[in-house]
Protein backbone atom coordinates (compact mmCIF):
# COMPACT_ATOMS: atom_id res chain seq x y z
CA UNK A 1 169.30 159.42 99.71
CA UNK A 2 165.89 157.37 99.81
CA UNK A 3 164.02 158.06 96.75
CA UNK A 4 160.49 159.20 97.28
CA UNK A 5 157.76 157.69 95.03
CA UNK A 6 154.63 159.54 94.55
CA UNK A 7 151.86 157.02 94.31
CA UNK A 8 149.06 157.87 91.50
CA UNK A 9 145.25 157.41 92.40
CA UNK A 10 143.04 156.70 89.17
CA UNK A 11 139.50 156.34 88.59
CA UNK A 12 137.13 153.64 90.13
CA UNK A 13 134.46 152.24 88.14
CA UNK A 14 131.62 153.70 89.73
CA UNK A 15 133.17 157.32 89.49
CA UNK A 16 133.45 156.49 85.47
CA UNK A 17 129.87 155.20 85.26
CA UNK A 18 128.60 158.14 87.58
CA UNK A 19 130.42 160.34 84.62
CA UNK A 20 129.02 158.83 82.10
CA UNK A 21 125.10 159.31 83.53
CA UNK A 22 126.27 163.07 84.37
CA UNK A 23 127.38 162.87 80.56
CA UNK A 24 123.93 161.00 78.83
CA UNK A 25 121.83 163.21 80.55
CA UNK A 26 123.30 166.64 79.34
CA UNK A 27 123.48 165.55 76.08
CA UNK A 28 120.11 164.51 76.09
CA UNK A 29 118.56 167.52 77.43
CA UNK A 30 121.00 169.50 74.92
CA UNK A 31 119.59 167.53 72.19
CA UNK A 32 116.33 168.33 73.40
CA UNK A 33 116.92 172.07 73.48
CA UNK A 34 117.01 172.00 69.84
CA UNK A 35 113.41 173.29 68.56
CA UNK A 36 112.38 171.58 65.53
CA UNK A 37 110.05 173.59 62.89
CA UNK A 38 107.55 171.05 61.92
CA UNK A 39 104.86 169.27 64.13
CA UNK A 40 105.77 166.18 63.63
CA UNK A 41 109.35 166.68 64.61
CA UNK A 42 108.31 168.96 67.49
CA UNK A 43 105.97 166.29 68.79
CA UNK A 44 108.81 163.51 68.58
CA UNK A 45 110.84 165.91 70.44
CA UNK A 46 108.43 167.09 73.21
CA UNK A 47 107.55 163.17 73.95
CA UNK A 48 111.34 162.50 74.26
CA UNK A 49 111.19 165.37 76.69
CA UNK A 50 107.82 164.10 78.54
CA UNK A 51 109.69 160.87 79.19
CA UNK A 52 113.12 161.96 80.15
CA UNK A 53 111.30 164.41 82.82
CA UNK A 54 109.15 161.17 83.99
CA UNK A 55 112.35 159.04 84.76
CA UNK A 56 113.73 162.44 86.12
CA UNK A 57 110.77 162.89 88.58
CA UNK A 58 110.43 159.12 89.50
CA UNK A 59 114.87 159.35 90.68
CA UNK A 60 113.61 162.35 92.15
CA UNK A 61 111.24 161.20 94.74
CA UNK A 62 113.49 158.37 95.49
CA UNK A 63 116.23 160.88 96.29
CA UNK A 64 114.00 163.10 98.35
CA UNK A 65 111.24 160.99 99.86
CA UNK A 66 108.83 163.09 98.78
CA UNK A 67 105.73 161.87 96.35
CA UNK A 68 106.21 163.81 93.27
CA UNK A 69 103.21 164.18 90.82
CA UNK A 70 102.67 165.80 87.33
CA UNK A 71 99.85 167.61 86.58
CA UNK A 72 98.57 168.67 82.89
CA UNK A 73 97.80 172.08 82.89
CA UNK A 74 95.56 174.30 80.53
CA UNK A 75 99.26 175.14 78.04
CA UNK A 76 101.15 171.85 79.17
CA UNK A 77 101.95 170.02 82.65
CA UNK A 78 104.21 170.86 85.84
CA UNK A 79 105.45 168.57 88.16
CA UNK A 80 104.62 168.69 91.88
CA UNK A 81 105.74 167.51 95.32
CA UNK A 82 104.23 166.70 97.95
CA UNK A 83 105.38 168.06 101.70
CA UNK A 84 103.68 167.63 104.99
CA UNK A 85 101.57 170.83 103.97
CA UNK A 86 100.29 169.83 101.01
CA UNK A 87 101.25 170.11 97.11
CA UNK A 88 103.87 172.11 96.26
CA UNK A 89 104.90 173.17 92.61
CA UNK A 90 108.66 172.92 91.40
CA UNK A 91 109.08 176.29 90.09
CA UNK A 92 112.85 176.74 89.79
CA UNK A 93 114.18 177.69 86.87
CA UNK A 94 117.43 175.82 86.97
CA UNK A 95 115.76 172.18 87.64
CA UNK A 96 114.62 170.15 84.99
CA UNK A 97 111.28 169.83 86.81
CA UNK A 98 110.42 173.19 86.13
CA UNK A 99 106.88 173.91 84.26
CA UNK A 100 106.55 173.25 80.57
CA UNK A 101 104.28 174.62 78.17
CA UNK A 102 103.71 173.07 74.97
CA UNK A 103 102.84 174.66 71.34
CA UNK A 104 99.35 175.45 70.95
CA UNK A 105 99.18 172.79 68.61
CA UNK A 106 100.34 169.73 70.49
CA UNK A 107 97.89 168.18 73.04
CA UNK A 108 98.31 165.71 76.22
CA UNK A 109 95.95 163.82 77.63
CA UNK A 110 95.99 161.18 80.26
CA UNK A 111 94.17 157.97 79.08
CA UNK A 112 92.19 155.88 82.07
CA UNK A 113 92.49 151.93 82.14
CA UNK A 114 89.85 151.74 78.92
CA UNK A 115 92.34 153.89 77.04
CA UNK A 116 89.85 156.56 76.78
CA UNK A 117 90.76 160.33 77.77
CA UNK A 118 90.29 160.84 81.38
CA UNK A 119 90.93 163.99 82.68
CA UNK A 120 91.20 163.21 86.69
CA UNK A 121 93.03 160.36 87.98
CA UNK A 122 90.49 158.40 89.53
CA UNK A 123 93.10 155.51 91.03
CA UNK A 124 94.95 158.30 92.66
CA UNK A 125 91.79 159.64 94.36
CA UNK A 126 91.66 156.70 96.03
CA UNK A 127 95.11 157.34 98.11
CA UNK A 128 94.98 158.40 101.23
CA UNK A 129 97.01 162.06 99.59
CA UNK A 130 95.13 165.63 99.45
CA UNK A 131 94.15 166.63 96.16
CA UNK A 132 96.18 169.63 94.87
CA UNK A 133 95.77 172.62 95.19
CA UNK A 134 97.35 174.21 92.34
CA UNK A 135 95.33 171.81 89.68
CA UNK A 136 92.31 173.16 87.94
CA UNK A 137 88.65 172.23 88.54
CA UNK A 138 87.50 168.95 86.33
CA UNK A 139 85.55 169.63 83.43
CA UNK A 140 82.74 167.96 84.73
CA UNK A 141 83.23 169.78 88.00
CA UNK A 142 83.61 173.28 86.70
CA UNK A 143 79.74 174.29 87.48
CA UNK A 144 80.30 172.67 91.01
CA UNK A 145 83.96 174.22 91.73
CA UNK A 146 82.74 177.64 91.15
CA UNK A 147 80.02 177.53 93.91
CA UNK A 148 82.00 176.26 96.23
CA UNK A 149 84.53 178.44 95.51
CA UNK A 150 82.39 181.52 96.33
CA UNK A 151 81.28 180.63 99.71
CA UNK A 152 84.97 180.85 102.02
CA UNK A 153 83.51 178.93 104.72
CA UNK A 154 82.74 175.56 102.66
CA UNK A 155 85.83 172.95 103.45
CA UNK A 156 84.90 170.66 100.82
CA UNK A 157 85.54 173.27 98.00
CA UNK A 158 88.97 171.48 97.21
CA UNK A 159 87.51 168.11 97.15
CA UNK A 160 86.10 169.48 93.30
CA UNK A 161 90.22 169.70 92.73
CA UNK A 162 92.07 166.84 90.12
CA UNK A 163 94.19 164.75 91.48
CA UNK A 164 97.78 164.68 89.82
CA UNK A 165 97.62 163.08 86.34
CA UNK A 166 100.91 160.47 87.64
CA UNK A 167 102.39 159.92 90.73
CA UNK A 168 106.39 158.84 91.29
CA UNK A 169 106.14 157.50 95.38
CA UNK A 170 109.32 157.24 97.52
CA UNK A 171 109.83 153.63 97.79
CA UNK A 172 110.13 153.96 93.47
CA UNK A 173 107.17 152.57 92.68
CA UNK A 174 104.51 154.60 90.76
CA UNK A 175 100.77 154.72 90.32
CA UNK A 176 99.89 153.18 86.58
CA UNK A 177 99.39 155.89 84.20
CA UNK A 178 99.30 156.43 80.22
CA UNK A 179 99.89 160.17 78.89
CA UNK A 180 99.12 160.47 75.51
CA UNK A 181 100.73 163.20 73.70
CA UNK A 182 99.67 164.03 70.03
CA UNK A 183 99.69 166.94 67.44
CA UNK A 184 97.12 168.62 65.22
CA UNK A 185 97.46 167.08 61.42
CA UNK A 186 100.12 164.08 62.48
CA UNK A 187 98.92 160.54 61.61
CA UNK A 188 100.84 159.35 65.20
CA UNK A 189 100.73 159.92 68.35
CA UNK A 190 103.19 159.02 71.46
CA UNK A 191 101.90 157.24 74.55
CA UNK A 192 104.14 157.32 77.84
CA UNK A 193 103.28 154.78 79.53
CA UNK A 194 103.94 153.96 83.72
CA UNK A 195 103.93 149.97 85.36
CA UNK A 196 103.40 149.62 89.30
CA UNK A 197 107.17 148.56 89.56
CA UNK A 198 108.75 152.08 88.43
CA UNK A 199 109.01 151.17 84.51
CA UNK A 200 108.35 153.46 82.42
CA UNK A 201 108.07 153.03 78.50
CA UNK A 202 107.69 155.45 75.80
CA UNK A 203 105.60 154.20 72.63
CA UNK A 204 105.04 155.34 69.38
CA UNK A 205 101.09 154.82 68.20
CA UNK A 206 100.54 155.00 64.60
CA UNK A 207 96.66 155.78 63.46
């Protein structure tokens, strides 16, 4: 009787490599989960975090073809994408986009081309995108944001708005952008730091 030989598939390359990513990125995010007790380890931590979630939302928008942005908010930042109507937030609790809040005691800030704290993205503002809605008026803006605010009928009340503090486009290229993330009584700070071609460096600052 003919024997019958079962023939054994294994593993291509790519399905090992794609494995291994699915692999690095748990573990990082596990090590991550871990909450240090001092402020200098939490602030190591949280910048690891801040620049995992920036390569996370620049794949993102490539996979999607959607703009994603991340805005700093009053107790730490949330990442955003835009649709056709408008600025959405990512809200789910299962996605590693989800809002983050930071301890009261770590700070970020998003430096402007002088290296100087900026708090609206002026380069952004340029774009031909809507500002969002979700952000918060601009400090210098407040005064301004609250009248228009009152009157329903003004259309220009948004235009008081921030724009998103970084934005990850489609094509995988990104507006330039430096966060700067820091912690009361710490001698350094972290800067994460954006290029034009999708690069995206995280750098330790020592006072």
């Amino acid at each position: 009787m003919p024997s019958c030989r079962t023939r054994q598939r294994g593993f291509t390359l790519i399905e090992i490599l794609v494995v291994l990513v699915i692999v690095g990125v748990v573990l990082t995010f596990a090590t991550l989960s871990v909450n240090p007790s001092g402020p200098g380890d939490r602030l190591d931590t949280e910048s690891q975090r801040l620049f995992a979630l920036a390569q996370t939302a620049a794949d993102q928008a490539i996979l999607s073809g959607h703009t994603v942005g991340l805005e700093v908010t009053e107790h730490g930042y949330r990442f955003i994408v835009l649709h056709q109507s408008g600025w959405k937030p990512i809200t789910a609790g299962d996605s590693p986009l989800r809002p983050r809040r930071l301890d009261d005691d770590l700070y970020i800030d998003r430096l402007n081309a002088q290296g100087s704290h900026d708090a609206n993205n002026e380069q952004a503002a340029t774009l031909s995108l809507p500002v969002s809605p979700i952000a918060g008026p601009n400090p210098a803006d407040a005064a301004e944001a609250a009248a228009a605010n009152s009157d329903p009928n003004d259309d220009d009340r948004d235009q008081a708005l921030a724009m998103p503090a970084a934005l990850f486009l489609s094509s995988g290229e990104l507006l330039p952008f430096t966060l700067e993330m820091s912690a009361k009584d710490v001698d350094h700070r972290f800067q994460i730091v954006g290029a034009p071609n999708g690069d995206i460096q995280r750098r330790r600052i020592d006072r």
